[in-house]
Protein backbone atom coordinates (compact mmCIF):
# COMPACT_ATOMS: atom_id res chain seq x y z
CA UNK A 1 29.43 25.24 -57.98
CA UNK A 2 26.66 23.22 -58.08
CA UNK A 3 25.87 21.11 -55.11
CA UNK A 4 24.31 22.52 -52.49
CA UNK A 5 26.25 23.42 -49.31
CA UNK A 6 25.03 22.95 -45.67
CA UNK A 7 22.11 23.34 -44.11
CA UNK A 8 20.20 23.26 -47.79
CA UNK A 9 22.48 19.78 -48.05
CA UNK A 10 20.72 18.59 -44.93
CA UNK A 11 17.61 19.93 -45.66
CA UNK A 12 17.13 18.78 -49.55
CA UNK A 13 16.40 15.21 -48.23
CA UNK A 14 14.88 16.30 -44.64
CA UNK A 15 11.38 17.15 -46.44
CA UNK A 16 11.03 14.28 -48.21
CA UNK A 17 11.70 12.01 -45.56
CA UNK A 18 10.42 13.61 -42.21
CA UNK A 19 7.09 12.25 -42.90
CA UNK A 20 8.53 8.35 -42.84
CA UNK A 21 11.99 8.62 -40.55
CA UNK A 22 13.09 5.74 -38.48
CA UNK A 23 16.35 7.40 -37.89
CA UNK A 24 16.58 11.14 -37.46
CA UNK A 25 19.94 12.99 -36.78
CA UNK A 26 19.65 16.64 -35.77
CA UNK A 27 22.70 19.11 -34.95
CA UNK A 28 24.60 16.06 -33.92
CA UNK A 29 28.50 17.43 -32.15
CA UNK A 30 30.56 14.66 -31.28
CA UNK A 31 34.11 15.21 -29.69
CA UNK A 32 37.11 13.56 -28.40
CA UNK A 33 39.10 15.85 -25.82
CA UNK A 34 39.41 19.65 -27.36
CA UNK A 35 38.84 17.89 -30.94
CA UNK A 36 35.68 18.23 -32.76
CA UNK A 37 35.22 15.71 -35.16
CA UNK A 38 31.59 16.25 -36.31
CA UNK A 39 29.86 19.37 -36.63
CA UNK A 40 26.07 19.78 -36.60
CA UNK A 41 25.49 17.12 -38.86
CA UNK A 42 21.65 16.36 -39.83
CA UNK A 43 20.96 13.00 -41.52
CA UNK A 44 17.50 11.55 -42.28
CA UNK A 45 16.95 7.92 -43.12
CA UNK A 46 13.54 6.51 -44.00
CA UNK A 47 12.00 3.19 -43.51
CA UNK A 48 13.36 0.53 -46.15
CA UNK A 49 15.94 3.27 -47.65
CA UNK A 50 19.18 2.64 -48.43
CA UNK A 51 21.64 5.66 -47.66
CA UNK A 52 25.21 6.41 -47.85
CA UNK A 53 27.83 8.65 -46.37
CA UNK A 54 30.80 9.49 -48.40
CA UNK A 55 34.16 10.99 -47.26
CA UNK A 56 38.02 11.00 -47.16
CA UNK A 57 39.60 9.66 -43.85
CA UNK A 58 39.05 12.37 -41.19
CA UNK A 59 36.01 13.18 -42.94
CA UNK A 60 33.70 12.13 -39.46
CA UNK A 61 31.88 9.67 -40.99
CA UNK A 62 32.56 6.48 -38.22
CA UNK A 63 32.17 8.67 -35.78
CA UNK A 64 28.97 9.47 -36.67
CA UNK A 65 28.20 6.03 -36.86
CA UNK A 66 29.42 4.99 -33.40
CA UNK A 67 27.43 8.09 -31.89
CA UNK A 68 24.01 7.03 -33.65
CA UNK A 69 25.43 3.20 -32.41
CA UNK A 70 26.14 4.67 -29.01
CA UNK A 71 29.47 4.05 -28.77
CA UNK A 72 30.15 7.85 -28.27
CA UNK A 73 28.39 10.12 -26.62
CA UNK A 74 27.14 13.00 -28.51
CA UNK A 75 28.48 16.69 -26.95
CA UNK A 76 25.07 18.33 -28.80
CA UNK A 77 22.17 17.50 -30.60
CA UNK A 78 19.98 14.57 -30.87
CA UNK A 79 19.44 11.23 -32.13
CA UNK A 80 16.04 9.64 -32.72
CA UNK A 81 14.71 6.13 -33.42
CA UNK A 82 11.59 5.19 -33.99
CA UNK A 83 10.47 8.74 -32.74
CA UNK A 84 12.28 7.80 -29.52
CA UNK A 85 15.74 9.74 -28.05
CA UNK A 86 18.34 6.98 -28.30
CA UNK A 87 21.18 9.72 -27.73
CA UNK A 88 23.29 8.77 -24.50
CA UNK A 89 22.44 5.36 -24.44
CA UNK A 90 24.46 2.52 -23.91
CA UNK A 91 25.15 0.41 -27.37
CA UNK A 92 23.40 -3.28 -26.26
CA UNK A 93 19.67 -0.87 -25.25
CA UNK A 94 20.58 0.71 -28.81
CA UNK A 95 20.93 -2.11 -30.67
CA UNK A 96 18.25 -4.17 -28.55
CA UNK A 97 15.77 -1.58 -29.36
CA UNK A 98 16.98 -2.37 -33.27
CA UNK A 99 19.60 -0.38 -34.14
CA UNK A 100 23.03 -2.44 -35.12
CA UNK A 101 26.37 -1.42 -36.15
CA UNK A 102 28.36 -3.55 -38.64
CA UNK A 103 31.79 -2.16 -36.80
CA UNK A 104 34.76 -0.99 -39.38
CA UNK A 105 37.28 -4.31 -39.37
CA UNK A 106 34.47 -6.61 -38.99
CA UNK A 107 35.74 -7.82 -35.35
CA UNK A 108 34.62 -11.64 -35.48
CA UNK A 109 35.34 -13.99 -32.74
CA UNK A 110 38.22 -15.68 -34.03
CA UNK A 111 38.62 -18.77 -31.88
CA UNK A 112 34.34 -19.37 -32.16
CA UNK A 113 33.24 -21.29 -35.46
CA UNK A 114 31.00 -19.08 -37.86
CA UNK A 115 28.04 -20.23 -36.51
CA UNK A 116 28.99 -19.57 -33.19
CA UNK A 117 30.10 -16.32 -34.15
CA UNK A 118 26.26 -16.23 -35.70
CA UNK A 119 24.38 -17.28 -32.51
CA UNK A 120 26.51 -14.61 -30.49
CA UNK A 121 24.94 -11.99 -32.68
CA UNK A 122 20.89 -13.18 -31.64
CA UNK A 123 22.01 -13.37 -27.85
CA UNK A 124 19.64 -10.87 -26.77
CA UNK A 125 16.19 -12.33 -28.79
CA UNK A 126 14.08 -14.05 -27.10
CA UNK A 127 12.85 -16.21 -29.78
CA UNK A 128 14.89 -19.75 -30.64
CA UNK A 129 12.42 -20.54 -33.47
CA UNK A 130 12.65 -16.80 -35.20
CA UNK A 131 16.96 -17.17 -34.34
CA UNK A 132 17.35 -20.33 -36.25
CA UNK A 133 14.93 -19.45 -39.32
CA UNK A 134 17.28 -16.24 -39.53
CA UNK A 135 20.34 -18.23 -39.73
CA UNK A 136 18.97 -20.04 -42.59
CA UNK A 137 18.23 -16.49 -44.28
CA UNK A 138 21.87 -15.58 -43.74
CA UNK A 139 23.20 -19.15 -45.06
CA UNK A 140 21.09 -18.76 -48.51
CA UNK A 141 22.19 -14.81 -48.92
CA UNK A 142 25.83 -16.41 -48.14
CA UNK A 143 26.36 -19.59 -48.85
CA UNK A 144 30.04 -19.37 -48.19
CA UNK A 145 28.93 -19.14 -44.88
CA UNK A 146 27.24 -22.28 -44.93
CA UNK A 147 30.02 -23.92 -46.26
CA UNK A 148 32.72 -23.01 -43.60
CA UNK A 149 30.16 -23.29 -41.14
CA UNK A 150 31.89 -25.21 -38.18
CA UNK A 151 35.44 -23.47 -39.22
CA UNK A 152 36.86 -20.90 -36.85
CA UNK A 153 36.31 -17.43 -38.17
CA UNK A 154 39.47 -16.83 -37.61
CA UNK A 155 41.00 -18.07 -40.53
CA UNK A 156 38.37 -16.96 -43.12
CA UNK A 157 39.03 -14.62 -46.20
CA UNK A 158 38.92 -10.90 -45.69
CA UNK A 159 35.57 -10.97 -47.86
CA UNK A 160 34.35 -13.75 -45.75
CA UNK A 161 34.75 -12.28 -42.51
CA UNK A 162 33.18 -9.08 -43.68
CA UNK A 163 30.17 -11.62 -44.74
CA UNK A 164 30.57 -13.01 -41.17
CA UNK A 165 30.18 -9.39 -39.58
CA UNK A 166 27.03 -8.48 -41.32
CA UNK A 167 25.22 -12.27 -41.09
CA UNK A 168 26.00 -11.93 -37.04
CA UNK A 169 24.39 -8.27 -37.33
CA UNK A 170 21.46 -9.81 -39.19
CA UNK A 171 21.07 -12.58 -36.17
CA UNK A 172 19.76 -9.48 -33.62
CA UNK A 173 16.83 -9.19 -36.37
CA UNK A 174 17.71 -5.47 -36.89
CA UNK A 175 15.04 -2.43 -37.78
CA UNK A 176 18.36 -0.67 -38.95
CA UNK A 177 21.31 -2.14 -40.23
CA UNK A 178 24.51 0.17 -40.01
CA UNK A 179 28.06 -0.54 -41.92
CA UNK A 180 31.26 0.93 -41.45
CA UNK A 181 33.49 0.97 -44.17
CA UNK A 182 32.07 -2.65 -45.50
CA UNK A 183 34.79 -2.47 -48.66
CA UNK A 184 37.57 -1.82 -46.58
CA UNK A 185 40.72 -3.99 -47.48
CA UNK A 186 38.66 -5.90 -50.06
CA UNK A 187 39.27 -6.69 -53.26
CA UNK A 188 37.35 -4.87 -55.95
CA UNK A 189 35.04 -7.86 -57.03
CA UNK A 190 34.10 -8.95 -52.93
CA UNK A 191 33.20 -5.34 -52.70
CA UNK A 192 31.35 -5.46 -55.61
CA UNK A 193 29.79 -8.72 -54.04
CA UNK A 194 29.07 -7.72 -50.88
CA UNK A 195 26.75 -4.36 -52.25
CA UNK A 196 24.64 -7.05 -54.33
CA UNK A 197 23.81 -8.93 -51.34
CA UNK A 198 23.70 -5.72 -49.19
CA UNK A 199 21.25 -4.24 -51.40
CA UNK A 200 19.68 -7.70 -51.96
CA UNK A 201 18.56 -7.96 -48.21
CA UNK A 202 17.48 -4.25 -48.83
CA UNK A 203 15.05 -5.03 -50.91
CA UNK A 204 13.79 -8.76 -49.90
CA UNK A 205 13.51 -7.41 -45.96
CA UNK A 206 13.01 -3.85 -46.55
CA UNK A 207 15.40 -3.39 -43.79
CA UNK A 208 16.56 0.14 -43.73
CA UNK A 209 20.51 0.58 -44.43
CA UNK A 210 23.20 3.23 -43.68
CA UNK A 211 26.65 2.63 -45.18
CA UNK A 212 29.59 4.57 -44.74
CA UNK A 213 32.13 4.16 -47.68
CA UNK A 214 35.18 5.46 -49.17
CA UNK A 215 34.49 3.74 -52.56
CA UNK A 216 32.15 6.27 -53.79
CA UNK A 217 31.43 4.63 -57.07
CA UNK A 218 30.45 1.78 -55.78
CA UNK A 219 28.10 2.84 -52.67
CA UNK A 220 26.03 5.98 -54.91
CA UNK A 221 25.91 3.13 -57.90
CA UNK A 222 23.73 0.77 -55.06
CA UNK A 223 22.73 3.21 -52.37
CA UNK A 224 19.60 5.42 -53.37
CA UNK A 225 20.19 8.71 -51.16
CA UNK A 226 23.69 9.77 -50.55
CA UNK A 227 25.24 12.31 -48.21
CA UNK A 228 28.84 14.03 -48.85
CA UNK A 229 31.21 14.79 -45.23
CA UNK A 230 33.93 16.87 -45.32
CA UNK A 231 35.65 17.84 -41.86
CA UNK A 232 32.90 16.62 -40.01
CA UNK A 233 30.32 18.41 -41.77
CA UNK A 234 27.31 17.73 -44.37
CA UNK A 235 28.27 19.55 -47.29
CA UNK A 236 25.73 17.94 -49.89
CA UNK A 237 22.92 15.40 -50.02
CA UNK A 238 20.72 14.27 -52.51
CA UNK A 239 19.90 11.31 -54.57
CA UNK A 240 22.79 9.52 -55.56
CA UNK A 241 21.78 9.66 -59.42
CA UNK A 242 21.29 13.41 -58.87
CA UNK A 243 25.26 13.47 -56.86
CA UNK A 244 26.69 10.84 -59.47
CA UNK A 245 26.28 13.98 -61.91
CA UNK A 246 27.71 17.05 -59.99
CA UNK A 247 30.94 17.85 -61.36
CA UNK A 248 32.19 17.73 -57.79
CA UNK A 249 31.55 14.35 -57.17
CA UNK A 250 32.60 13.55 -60.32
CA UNK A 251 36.05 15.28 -59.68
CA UNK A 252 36.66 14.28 -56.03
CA UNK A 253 35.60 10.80 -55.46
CA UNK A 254 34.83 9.69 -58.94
CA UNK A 255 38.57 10.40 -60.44
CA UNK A 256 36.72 11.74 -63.69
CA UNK A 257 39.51 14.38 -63.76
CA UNK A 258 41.42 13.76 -66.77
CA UNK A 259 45.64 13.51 -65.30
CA UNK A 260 46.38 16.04 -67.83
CA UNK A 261 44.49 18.60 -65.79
CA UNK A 262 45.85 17.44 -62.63
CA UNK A 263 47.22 21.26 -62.23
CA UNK A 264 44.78 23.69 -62.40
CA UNK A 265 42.49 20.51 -61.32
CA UNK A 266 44.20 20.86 -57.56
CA UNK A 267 43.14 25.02 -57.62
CA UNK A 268 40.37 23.81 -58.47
CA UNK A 269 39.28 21.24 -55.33
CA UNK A 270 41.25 23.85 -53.42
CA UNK A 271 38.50 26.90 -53.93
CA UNK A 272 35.12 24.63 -54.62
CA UNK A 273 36.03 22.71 -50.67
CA UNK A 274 36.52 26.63 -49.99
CA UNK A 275 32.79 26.91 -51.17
CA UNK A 276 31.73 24.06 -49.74
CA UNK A 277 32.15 24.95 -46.40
């Protein structure tokens, strides 16, 4: 088996990025009652990178996201941004400092227009001028936007709303842009639209990005690091044209397995997740 297993998963990014972190996760245990759902995960995510995390349901990986958010409290470990403890505080000082979540089921306003829903996400700047330049910068990287503009968001597309969620995270003129499951419910070609645009603000901003997918095809073919949860653990990490090789990937979120093999295939994932944890 060739991908490596945790803490060298952790680690085979950690030294390349230390040096230039904005966000640093370190032995992070989150838990809800007598259930732990992550398990001393490490993640490192450098200024203007674009990362992933990849996983089946259960896997940990919004939880993760709401602790770094703040939404849950971490049980152990630590969260830094910005070489600043952000662990155990309350989501608006997390996201005010510049860290915002893009929450799984995109959660618009439904009764406010889109550009309402828009202005609600800059209500904590302090800057009318910098707020309304922004909403331009959202309108141009989606123009649909611009064109339902005064319609409730409410009765927008799937793929719109999702375009909704992200512009109105854009508005609080994030450092750190975090998204939850952005494909989810979305048809093949919206998700495929959504990573250009994604990746476009990537690179025109150089706004660092986290993304937590299930469509791993899609998210290691945009995304330039990529980490692998299982069970709420790290069990690889790498470069995603490094993971896009690994027979494992390949196998379990790729579907390269041909059907024929689907027999000894299932022994298979059964004793390599054996290995991997």
């Amino acid at each position: 088996m060739n991908i490596p297993t945790t803490p060298a998963a952790s680690a085979s990014i950690e030294g390349a990025c230390a040096a230039n972190a904005i966000l640093s996760v370190r032995n992070l245990e989150t838990w809800y009652g007598p259930i732990s759902a992550i398990k001393g995960v490490n993640i490192e995510l450098s200024k203007g990178d674009f990362v992933t995390v990849l996983g089946a349901n259960g896997a940990g990986k919004t939880t993760l996201l709401n602790t770094i958010a703040g939404v849950i409290d971490p049980f152990k470990g630590s969260v830094h941004f910005m070489g600043e403890a952000i662990d155990g505080l309350d989501p608006d000082e997390v996201a005010r400092r510049g860290l915002v979540l893009v929450p799984e089921g995109r959660q618009v306003f439904p009764f406010l227009s889109v550009a309402e829903n828009l202005r609600m996400g800059a209500f904590a700047r302090r800057s009318p001028d910098g707020a309304a330049a922004d909403m331009q910068r959202v309108y141009q990287w989606f123009p649909r936007l611009h064109e339902r503009e005064q319609q409730p968001a409410g009765l927008l597309s799937g793929g719109e709303q999702q375009m909704l969620a992200i512009g109105r995270a854009l508005m609080a003129d994030p450092s750190v842009l975090l998204l939850d499951e952005p494909s989810l419910g979305l048809s093949p070609l919206l998700t495929r639209e959504i990573f250009r645009i994604v990746d476009r603000i990537n690179q025109e901003t150089g706004m660092s990005i986290l993304v937590v997918e299930q469509n791993a095809a899609i998210a290691l073919h945009t995304a330039r690091h990529g980490y692998i949860m299982e069970l709420g653990r790290v069990v690889a990490a790498g470069p995603c044209q490094v993971l896009l090789e690994k027979e494992d990937v390949k196998d379990f979120y790729l579907g390269a397995a041909s059907a024929q093999a689907e027999g000894d295939q299932g022994k298979q994932r059964w004793r390599r997740r054996k290995t991997w944890r």
